[in-house]
N, C-alpha and C. Protein backbone atom coordinates (compact mmCIF):
# COMPACT_ATOMS: atom_id res chain seq x y z
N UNK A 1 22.04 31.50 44.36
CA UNK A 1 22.62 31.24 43.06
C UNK A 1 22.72 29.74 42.80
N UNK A 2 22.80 29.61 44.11
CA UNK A 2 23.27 27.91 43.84
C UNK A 2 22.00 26.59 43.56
N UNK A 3 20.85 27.31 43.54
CA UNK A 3 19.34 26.83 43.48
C UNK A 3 19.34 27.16 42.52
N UNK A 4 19.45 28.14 41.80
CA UNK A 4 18.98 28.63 40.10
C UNK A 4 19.70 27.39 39.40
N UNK A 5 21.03 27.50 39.83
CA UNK A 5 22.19 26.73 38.72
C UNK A 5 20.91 25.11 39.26
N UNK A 6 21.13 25.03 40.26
CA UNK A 6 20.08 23.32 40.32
C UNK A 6 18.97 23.60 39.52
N UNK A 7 18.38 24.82 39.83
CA UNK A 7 17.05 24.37 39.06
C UNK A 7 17.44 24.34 37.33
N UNK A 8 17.84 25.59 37.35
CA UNK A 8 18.03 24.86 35.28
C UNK A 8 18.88 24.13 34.99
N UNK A 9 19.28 23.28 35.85
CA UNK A 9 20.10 21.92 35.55
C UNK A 9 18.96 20.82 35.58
N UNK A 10 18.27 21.12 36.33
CA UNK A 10 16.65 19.90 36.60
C UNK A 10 15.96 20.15 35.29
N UNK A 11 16.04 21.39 34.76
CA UNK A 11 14.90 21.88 33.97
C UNK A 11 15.15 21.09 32.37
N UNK A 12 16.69 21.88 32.27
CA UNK A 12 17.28 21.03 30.93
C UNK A 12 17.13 19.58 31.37
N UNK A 13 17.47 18.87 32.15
CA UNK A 13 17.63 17.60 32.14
C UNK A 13 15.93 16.81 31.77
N UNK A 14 15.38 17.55 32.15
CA UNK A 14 14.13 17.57 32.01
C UNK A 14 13.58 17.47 30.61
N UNK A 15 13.64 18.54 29.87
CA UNK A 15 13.66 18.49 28.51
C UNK A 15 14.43 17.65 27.43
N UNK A 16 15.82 17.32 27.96
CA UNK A 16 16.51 16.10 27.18
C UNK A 16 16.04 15.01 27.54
N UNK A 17 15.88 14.37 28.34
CA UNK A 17 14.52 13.55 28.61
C UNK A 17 13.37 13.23 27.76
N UNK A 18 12.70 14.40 27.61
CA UNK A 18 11.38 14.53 27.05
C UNK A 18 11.49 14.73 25.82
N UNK A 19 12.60 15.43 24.96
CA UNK A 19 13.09 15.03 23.79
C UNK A 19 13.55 13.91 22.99
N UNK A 20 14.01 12.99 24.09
CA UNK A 20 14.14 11.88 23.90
C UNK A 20 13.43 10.85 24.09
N UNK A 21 12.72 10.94 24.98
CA UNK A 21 11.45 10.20 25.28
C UNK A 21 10.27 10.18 23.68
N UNK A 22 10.47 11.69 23.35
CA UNK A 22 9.76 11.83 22.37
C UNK A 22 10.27 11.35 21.30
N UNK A 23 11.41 11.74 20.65
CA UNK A 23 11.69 10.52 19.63
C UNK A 23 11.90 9.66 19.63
N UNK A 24 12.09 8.48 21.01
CA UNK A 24 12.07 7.20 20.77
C UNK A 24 10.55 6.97 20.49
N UNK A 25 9.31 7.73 20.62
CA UNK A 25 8.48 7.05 20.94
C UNK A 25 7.85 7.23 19.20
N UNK A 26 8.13 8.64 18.70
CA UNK A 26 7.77 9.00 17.35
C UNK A 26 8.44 7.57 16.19
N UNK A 27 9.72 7.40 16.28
CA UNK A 27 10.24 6.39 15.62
C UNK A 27 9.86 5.21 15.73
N UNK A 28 9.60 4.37 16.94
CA UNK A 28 8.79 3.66 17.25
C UNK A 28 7.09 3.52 16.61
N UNK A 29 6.61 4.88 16.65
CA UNK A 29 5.18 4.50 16.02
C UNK A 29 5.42 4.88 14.51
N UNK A 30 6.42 5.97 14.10
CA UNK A 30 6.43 5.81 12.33
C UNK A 30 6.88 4.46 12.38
N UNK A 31 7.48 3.51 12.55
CA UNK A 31 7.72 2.08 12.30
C UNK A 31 6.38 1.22 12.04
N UNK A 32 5.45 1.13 12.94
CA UNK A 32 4.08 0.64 13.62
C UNK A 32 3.22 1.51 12.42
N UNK A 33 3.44 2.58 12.11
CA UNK A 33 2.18 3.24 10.92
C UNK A 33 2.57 2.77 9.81
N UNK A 34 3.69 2.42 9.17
CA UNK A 34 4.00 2.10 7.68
C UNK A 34 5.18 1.22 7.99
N UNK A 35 4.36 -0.03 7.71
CA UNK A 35 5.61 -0.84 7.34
C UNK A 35 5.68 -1.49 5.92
N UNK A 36 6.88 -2.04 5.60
CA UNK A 36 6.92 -3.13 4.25
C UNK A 36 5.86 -3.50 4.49
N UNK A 37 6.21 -4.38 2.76
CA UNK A 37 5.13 -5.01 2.27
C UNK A 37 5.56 -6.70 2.96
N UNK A 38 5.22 -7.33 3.80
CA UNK A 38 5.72 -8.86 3.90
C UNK A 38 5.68 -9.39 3.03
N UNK A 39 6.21 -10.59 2.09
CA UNK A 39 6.63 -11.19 1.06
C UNK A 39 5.11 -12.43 1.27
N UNK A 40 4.78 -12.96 2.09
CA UNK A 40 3.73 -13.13 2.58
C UNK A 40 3.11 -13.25 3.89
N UNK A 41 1.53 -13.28 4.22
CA UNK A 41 1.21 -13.01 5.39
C UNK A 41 -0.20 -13.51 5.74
N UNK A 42 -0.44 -13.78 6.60
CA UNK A 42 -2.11 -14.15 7.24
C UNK A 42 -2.82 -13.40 8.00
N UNK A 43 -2.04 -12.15 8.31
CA UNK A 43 -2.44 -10.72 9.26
C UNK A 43 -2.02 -9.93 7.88
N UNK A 44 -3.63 -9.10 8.39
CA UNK A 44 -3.27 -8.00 7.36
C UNK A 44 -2.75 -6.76 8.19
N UNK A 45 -2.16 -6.07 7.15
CA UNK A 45 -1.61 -5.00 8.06
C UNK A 45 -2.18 -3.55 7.78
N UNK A 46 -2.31 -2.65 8.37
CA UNK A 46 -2.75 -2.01 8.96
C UNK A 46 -2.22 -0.79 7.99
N UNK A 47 -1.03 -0.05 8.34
CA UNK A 47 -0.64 0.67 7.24
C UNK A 47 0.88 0.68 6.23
N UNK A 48 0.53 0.60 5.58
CA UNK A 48 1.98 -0.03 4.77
C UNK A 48 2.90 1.05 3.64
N UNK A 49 4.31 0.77 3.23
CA UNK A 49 4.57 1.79 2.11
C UNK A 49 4.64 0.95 1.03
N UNK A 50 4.24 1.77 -0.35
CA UNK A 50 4.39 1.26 -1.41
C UNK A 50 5.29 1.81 -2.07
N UNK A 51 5.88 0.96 -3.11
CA UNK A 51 6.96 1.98 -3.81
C UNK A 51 8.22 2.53 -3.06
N UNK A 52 8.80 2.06 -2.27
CA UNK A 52 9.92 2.61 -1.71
C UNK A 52 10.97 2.51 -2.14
N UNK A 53 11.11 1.80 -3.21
CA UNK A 53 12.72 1.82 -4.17
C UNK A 53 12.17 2.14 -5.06
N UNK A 54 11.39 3.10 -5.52
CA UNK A 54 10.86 4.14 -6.83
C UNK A 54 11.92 4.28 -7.66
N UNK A 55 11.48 3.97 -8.90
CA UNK A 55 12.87 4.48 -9.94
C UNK A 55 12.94 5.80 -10.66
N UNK A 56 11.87 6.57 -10.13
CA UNK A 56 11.24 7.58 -10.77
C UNK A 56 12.28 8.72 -10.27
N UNK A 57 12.21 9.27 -10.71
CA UNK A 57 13.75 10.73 -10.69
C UNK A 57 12.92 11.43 -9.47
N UNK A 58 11.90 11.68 -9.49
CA UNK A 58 11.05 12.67 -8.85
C UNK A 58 9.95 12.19 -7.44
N UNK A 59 9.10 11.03 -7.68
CA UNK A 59 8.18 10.96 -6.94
C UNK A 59 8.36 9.35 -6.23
N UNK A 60 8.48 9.19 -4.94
CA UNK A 60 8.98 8.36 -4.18
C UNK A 60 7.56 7.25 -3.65
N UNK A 61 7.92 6.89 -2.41
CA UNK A 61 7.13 6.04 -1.50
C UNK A 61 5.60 6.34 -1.52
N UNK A 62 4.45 5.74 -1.49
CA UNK A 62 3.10 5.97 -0.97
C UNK A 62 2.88 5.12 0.03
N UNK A 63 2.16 6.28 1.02
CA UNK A 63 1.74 5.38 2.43
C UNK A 63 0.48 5.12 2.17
N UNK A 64 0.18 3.65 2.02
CA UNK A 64 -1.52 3.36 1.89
C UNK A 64 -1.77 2.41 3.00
N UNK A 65 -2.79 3.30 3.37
CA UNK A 65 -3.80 2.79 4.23
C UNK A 65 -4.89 1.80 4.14
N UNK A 66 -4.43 0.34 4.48
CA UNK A 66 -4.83 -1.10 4.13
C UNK A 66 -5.98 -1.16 4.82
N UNK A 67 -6.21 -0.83 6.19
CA UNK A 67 -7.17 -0.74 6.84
C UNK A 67 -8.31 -0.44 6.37
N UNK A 68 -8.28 1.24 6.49
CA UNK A 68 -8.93 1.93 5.61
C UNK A 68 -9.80 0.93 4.33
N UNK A 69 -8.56 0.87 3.53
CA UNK A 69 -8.95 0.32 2.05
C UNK A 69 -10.02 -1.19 2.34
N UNK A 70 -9.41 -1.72 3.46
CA UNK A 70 -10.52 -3.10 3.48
C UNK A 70 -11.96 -2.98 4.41
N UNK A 71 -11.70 -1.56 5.88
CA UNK A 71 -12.78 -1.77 6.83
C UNK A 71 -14.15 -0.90 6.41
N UNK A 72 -13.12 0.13 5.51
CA UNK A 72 -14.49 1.24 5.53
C UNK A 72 -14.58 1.05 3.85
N UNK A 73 -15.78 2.40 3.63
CA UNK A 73 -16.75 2.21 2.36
C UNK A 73 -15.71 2.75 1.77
N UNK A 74 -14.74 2.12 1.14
CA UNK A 74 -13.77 2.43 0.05
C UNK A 74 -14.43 2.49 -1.43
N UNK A 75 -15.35 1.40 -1.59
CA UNK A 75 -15.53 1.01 -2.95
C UNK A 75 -15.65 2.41 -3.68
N UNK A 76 -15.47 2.71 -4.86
CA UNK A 76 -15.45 3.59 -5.86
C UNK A 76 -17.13 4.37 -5.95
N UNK A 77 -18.42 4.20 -5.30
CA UNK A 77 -19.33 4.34 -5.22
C UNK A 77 -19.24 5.19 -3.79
N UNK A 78 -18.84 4.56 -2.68
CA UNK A 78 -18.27 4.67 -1.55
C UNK A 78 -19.58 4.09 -0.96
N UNK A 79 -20.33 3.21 -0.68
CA UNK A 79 -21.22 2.20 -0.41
C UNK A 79 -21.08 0.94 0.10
N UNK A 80 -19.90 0.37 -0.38
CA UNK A 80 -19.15 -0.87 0.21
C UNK A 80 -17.78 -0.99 0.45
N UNK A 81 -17.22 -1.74 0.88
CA UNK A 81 -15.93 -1.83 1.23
C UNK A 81 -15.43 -3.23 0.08
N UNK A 82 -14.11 -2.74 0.00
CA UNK A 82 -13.14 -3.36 -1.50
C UNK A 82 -12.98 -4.47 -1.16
N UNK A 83 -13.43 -5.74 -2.01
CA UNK A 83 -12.99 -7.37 -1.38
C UNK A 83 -11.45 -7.07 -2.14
N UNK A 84 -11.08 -7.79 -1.00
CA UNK A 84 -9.93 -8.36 -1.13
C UNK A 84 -9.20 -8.81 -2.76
N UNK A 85 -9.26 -9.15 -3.68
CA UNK A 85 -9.50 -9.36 -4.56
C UNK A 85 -9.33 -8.26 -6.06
N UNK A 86 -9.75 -7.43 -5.08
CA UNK A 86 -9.73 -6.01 -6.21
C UNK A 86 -8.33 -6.18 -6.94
N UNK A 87 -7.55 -6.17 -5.16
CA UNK A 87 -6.21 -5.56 -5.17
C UNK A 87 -5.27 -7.34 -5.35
N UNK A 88 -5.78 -8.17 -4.48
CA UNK A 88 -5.11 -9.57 -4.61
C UNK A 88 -5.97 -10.59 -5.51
N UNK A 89 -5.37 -10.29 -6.51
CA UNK A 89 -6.63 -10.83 -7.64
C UNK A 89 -5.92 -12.10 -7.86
N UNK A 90 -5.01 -12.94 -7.63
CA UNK A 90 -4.40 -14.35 -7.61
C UNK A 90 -4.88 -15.11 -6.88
N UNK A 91 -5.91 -14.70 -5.54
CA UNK A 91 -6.26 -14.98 -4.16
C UNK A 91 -7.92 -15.57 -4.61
N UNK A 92 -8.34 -15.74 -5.92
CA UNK A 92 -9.71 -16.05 -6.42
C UNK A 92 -9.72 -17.11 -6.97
N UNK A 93 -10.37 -18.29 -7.53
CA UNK A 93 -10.70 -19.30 -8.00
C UNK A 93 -10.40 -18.71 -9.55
N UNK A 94 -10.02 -19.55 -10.34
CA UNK A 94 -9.95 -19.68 -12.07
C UNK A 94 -10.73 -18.78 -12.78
N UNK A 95 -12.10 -19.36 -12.33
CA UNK A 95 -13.17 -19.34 -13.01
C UNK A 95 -14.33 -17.52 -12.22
N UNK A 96 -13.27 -16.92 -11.71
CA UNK A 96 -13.46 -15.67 -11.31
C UNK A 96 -12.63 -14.60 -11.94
N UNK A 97 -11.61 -15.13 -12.40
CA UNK A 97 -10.64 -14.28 -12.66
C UNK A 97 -11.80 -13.59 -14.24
N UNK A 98 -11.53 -12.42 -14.62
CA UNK A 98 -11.81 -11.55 -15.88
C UNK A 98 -10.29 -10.76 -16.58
N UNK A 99 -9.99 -10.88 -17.71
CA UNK A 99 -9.44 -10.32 -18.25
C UNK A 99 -8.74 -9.21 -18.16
N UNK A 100 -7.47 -8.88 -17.98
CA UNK A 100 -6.38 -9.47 -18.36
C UNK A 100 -5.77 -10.49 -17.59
N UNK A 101 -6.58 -10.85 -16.42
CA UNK A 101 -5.76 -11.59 -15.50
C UNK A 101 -6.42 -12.84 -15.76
N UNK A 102 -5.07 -14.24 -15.49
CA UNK A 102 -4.64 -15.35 -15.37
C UNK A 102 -4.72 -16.32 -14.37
N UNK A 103 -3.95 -15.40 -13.75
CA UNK A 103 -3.19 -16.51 -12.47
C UNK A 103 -4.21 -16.56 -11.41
N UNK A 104 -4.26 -17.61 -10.66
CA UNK A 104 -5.47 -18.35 -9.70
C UNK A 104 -4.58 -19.12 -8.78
N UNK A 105 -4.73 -18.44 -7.28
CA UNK A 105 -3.79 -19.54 -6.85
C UNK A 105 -4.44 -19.71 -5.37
N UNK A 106 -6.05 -19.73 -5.61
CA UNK A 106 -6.69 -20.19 -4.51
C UNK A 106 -8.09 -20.39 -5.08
N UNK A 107 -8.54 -21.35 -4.40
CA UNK A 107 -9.84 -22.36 -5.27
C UNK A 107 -11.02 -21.65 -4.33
N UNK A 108 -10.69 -20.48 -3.30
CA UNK A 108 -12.47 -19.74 -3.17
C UNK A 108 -11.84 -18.58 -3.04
N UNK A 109 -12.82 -17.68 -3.09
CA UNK A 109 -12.43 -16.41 -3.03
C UNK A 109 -11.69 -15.63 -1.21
N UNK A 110 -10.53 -14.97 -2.06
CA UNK A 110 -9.67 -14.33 -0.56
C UNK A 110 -11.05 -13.63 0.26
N UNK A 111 -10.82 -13.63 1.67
CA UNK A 111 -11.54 -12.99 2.50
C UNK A 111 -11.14 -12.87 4.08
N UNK A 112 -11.33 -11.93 5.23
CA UNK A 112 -10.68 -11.97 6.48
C UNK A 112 -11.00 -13.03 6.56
N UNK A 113 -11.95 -13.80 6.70
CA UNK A 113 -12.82 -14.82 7.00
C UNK A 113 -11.96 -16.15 6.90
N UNK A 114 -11.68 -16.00 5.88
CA UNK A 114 -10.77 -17.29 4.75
C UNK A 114 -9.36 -17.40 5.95
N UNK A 115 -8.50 -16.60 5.84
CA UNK A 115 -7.69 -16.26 6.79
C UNK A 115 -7.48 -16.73 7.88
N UNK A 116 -8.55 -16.89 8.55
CA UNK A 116 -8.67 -17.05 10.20
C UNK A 116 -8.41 -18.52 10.43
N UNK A 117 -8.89 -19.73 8.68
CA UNK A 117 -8.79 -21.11 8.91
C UNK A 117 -7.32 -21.41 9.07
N UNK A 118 -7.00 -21.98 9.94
CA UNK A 118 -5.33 -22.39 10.00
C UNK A 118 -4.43 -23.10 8.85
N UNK A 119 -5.51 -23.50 7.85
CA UNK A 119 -4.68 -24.23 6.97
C UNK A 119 -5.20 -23.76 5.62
N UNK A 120 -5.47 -22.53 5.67
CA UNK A 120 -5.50 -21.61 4.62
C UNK A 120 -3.65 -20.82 4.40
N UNK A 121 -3.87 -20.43 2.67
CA UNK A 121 -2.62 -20.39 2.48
C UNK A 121 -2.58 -18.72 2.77
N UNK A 122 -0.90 -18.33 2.84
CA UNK A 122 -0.98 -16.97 3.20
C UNK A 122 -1.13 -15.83 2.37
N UNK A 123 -1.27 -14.93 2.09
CA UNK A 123 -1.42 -14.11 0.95
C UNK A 123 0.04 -13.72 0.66
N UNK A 124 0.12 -13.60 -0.41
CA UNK A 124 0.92 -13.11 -1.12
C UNK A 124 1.58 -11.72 -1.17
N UNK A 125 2.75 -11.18 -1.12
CA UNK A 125 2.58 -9.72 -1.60
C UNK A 125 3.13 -9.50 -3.07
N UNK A 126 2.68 -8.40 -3.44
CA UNK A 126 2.53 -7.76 -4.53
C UNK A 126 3.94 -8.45 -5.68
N UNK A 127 4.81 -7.93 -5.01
CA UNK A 127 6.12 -8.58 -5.12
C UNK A 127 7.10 -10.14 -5.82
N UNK A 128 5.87 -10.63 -5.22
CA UNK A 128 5.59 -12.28 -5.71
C UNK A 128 5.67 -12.56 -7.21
N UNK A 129 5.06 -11.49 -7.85
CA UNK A 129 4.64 -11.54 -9.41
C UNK A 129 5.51 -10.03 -9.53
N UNK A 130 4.80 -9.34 -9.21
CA UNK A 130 5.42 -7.73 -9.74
C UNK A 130 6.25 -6.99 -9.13
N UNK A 131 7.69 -7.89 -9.30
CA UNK A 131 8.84 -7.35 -8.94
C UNK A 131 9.32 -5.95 -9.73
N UNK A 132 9.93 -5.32 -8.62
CA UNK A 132 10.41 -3.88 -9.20
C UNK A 132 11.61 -3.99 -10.52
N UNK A 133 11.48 -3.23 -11.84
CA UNK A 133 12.18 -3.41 -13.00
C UNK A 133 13.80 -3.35 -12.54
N UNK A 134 14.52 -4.45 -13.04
CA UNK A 134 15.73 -4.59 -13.12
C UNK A 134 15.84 -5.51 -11.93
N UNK A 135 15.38 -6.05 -11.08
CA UNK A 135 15.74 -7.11 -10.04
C UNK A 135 15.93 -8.59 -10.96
N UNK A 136 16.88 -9.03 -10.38
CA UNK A 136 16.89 -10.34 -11.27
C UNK A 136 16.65 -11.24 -10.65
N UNK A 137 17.14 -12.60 -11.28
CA UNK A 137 16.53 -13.92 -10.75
C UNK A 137 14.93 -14.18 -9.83
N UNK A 138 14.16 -13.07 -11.07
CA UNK A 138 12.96 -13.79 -10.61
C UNK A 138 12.22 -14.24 -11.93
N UNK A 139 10.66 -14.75 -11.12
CA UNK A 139 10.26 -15.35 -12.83
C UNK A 139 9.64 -14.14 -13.94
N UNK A 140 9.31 -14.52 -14.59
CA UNK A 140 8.90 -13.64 -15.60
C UNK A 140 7.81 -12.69 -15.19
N UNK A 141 8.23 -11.52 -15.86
CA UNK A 141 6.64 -10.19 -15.35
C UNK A 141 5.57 -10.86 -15.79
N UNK A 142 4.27 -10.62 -15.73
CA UNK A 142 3.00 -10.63 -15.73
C UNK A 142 3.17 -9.76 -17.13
N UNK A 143 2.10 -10.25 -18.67
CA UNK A 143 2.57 -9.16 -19.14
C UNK A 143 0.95 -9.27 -19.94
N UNK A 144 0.24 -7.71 -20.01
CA UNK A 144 -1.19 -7.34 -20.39
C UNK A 144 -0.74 -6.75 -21.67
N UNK A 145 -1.77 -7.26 -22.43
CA UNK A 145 -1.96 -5.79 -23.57
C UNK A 145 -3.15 -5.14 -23.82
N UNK A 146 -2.30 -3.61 -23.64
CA UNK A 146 -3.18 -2.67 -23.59
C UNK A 146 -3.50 -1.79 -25.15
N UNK A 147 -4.44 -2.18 -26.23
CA UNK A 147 -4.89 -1.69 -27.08
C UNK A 147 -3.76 -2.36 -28.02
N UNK A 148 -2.56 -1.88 -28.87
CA UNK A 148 -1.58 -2.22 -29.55
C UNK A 148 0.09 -2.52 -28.76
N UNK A 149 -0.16 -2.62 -27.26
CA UNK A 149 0.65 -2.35 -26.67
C UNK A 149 1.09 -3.66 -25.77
N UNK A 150 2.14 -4.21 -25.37
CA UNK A 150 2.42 -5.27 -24.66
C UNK A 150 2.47 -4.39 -23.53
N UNK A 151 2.47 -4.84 -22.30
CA UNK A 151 3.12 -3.89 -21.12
C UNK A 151 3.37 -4.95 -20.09
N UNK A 152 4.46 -4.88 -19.55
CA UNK A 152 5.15 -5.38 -18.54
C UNK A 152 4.69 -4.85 -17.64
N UNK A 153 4.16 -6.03 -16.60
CA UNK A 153 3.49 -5.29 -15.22
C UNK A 153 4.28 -5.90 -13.76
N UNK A 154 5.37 -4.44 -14.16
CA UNK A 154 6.52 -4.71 -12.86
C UNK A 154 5.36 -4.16 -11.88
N UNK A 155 6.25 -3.94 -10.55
CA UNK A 155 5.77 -3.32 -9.45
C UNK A 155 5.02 -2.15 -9.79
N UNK A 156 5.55 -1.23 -9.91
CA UNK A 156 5.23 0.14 -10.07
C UNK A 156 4.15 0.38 -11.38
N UNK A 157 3.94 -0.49 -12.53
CA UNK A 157 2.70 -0.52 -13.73
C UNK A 157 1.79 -1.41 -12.93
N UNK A 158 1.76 -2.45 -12.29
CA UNK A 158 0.63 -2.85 -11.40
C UNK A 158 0.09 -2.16 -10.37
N UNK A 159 0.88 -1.28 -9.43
CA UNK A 159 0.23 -0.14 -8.57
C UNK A 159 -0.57 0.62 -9.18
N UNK A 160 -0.19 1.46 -10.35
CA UNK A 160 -0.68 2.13 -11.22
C UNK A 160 -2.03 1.76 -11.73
N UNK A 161 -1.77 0.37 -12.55
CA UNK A 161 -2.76 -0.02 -13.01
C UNK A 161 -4.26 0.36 -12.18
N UNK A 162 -3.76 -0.56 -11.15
CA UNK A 162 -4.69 -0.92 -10.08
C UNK A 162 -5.32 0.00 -9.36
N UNK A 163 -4.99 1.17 -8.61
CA UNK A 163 -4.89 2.12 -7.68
C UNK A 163 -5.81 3.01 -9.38
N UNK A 164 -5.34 3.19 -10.37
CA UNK A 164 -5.50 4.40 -11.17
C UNK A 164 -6.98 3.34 -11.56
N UNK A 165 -7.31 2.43 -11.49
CA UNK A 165 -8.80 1.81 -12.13
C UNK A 165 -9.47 2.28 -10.87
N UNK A 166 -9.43 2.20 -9.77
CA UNK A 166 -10.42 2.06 -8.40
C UNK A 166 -10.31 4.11 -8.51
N UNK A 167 -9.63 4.32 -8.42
CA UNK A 167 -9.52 5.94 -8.19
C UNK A 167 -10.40 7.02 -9.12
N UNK A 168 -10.00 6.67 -10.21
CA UNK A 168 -10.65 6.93 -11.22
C UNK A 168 -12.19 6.92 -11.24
N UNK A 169 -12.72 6.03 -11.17
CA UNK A 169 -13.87 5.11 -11.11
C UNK A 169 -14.88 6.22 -9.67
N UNK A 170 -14.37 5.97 -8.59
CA UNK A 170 -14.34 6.85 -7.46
C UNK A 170 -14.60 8.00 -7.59
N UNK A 171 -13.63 8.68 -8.45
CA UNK A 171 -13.99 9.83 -8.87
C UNK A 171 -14.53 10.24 -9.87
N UNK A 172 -15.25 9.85 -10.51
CA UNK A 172 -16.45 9.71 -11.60
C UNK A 172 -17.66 9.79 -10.69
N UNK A 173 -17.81 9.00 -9.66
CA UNK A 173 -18.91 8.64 -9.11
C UNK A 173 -19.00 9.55 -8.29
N UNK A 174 -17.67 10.21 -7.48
CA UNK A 174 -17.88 11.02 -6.31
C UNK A 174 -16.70 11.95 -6.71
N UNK A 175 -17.16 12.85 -7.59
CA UNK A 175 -16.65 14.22 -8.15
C UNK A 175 -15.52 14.95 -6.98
N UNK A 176 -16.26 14.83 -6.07
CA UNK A 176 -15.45 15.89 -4.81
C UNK A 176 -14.24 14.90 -4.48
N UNK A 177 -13.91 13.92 -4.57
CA UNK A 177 -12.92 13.24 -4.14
C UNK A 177 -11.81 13.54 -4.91
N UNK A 178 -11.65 14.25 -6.16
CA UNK A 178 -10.50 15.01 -6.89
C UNK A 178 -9.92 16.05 -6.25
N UNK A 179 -10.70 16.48 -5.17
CA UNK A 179 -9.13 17.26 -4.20
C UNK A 179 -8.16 16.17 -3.33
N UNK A 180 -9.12 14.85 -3.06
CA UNK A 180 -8.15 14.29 -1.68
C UNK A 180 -7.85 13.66 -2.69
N UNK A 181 -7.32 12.61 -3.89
CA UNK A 181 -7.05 11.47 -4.36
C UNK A 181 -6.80 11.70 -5.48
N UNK A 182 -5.89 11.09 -5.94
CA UNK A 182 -5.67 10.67 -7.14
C UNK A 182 -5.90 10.05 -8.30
N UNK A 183 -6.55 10.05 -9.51
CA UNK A 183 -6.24 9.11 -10.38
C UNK A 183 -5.57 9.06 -11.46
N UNK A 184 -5.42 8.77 -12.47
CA UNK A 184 -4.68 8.75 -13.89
C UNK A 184 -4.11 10.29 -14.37
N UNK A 185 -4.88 11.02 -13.46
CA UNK A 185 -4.52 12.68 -13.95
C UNK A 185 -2.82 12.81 -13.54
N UNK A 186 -2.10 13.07 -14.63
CA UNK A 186 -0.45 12.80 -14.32
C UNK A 186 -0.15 14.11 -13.46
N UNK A 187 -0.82 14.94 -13.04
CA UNK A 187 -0.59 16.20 -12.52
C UNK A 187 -1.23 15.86 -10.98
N UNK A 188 -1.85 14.75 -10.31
CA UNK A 188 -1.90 14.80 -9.10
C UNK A 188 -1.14 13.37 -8.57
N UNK A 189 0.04 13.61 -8.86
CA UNK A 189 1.07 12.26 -8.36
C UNK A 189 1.09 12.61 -6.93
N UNK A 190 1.49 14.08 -6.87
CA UNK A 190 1.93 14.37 -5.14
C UNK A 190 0.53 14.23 -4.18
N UNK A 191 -0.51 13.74 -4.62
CA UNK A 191 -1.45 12.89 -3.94
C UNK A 191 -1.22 12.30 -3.12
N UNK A 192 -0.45 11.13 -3.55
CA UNK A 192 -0.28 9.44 -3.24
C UNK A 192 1.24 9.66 -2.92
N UNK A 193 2.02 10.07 -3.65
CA UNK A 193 3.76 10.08 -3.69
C UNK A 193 4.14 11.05 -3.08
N UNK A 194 5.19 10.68 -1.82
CA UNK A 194 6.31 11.54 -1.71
C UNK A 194 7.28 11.96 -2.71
N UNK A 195 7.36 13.27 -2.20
CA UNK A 195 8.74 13.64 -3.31
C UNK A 195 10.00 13.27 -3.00
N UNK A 196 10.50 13.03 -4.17
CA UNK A 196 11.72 12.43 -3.77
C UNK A 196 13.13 14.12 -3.54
């Protein structure tokens, strides 16, 4: 009797262990798979959340995959991979920028490449310009017009924007990609978004 009681005392101890072993190690790598956005950076990262203070009643955080989006054939054709630029369009010379966009706050075009020089500047995040609606003391939104329309391009209308032009586009070109992805179609949010 007195071996049974040891052994399922070894056995549980065993399993609380390994339960625990296991969620330190799960929490640990959800940390390492999606992190913030850094305010700025010279390492790109790997996988990140977007949208995590969503103001939306319903549809929360997107985990996008940066990697992905820069190593493999992302482009909307799916043939090349997305310069940098698509998405960090401030990161281009003046005289690159196209309509609606302005702002230029690097004299060659962003690239890993660019990056690697030590006295290259760091990229920016999103944040910088397209702060989430109602945060204060920052500078003014970015603001496009679309047909008769002014639009303020907080956080969440620049994701949109952006993500819904490349997606879209993608799926024009590659029809079958309307089961995995999203674009402008307001009925496949739970694509990209957790529910809140």
């Amino acid at each position: 009797m007195k071996r049974v009681l040891i052994g399922v005392i070894v056995i549980l101890s065993a399993a609380v262990l390994l339960v625990i072993g296991c969620t330190g190690r799960t929490a640990k790598t959800a940390a390492v798979i999606s992190q913030e956005i850094p305010k700025e950076s010279k390492e790109q990262p790997k996988k990140i959340k977007l949208n995590t203070d969503s103001l939306d009643d319903k549809w929360g955080e997107v985990a996008f995959d940066h990697e992905n989006h820069t190593l493999k054939n992302y482009s909307p054709d799916g043939k090349t991979t997305i310069a940098c630029v698509e998405c960090h369009h401030t990161d281009q010379p003046k005289d690159k920028l196209t309509p609606p966009l302005v702002t230029s706050e690097r004299n060659v075009v962003l690239t890993a490449d660019v990056l690697k020089d030590a006295a290259a500047a760091p990229v920016k995040g999103c944040r910088s310009c397209h702060w989430q609606a109602g945060e204060e003391g920052k500078p003014p939104l970015p603001v496009v017009t679309k047909g008769d329309k002014q639009i303020k391009m907080d956080n969440e209308a620049a994701y949109h924007t952006n993500c819904f032009a490349c997606h879209d586009a993608a799926i024009k070109a590659r029809p079958e990609l309307a089961t995995k992805t999203a674009g402008s179609d307001p009925k496949g949010c739970n694509k990209c978004h957790a529910a809140k």
